[in-house]
Protein backbone atom coordinates (compact mmCIF):
# COMPACT_ATOMS: atom_id res chain seq x y z
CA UNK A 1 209.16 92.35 66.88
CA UNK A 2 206.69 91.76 64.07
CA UNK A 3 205.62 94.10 61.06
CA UNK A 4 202.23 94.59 61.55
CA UNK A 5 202.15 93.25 57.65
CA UNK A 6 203.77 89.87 58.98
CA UNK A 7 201.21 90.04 61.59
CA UNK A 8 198.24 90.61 58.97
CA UNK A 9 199.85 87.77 57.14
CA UNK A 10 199.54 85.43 59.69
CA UNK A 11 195.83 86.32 60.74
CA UNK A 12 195.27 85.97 56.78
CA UNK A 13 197.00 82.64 56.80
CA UNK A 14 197.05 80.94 59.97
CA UNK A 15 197.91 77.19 58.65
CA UNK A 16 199.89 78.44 56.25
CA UNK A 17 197.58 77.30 53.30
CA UNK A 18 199.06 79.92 50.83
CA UNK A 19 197.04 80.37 47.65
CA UNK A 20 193.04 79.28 47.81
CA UNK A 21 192.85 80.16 51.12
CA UNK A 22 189.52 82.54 52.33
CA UNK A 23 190.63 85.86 53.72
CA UNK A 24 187.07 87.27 55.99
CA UNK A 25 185.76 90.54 56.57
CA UNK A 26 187.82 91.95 59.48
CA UNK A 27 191.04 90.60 57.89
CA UNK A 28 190.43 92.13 54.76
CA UNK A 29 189.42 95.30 56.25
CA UNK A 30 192.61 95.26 58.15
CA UNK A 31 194.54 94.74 54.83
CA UNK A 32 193.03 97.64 53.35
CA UNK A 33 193.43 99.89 55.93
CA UNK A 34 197.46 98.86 55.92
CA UNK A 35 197.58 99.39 52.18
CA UNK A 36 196.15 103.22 52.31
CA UNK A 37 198.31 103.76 54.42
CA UNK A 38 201.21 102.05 52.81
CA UNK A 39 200.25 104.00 49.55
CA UNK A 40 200.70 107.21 51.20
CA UNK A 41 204.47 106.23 52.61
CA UNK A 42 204.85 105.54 49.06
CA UNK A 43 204.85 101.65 48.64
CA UNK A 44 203.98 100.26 45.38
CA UNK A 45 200.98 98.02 45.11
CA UNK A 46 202.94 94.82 44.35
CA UNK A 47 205.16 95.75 46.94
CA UNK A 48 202.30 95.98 49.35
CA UNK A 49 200.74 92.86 48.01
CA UNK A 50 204.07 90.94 48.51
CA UNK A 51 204.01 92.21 52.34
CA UNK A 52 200.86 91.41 53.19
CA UNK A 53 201.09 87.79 51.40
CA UNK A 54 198.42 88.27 48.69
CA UNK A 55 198.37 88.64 44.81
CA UNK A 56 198.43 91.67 43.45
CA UNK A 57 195.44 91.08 41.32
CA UNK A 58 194.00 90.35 45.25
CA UNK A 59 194.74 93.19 46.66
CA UNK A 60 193.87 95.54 43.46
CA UNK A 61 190.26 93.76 43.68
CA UNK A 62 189.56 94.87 47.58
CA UNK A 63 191.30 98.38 46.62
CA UNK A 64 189.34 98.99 43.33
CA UNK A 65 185.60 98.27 44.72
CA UNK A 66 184.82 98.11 48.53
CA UNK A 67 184.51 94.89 50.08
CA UNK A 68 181.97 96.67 52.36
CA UNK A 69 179.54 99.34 52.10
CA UNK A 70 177.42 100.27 54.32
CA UNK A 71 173.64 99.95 53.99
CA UNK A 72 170.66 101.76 55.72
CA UNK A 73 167.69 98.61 56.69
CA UNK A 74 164.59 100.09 57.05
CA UNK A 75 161.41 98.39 57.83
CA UNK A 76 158.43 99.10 55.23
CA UNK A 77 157.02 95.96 56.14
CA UNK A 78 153.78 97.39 56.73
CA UNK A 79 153.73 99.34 52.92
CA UNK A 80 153.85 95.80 51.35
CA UNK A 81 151.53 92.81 51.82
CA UNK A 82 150.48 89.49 50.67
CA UNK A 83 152.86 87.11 49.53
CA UNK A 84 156.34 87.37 47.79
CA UNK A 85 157.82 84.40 45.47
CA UNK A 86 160.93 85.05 44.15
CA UNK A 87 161.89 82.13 41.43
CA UNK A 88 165.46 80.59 40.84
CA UNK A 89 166.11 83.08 37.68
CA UNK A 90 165.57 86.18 40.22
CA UNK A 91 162.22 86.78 39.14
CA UNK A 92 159.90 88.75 42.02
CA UNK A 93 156.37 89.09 42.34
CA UNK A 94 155.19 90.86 45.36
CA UNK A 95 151.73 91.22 47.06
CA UNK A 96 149.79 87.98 46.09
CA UNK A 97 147.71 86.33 48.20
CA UNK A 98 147.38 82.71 48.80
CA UNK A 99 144.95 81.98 46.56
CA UNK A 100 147.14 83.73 43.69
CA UNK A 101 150.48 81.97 44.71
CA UNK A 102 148.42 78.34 44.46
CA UNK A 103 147.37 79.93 40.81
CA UNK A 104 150.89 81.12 40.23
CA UNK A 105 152.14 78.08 41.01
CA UNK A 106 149.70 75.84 39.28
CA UNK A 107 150.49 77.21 35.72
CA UNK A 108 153.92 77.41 36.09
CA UNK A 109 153.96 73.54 36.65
């Protein structure tokens, strides 16, 4: 029977790509949740990462800074109005109407 690491490893890694591949959200998850665990038997992080078929540097990445927090949406959409334009840079101006984003617009061409 499998290790549940060898069958993480093959979710991971399905065609067998090996390094460059795109582990996704419920994988990773999965791999985290293994590694607490693992930590607590006592594994060693390269140890772990050498089960589970990932760098080290990998798996210290997801370990060291969640992969996925958890965010509360809330809809304010009625404290806001007008127009927003966000530019390339990250720039945001917020409440405008149409007349200012046409003026907005017009000087920054």
């Amino acid at each position: 029977m499998a290790s549940r690491a060898d069958v993480l490893r093959a979710k991971a890694d399905p065609q067998g790509r090996g390094r460059g591949r795109v582990i996704g959200g419920p994988i990773r998850r999965e791999m985290v949740e293994y590694t607490s665990e693992r930590v607590n038997e006592g594994a060693s992080p390269s140890a772990i990462a050498r089960e589970l078929g990932i760098s080290p540097a990998t798996l210290k990445r997801w370990t060291d800074r969640p992969a996925f927090v958890q965010v509360a949406m809330r809809d304010d959409a009625s404290e806001r109005s007008g127009y927003v334009v966000v530019a390339a840079c990250g720039v945001r101006v917020e409440g405008l109407s149409l007349a200012d984003v046409a003026e907005l617009l017009r000087r920054l061409s």
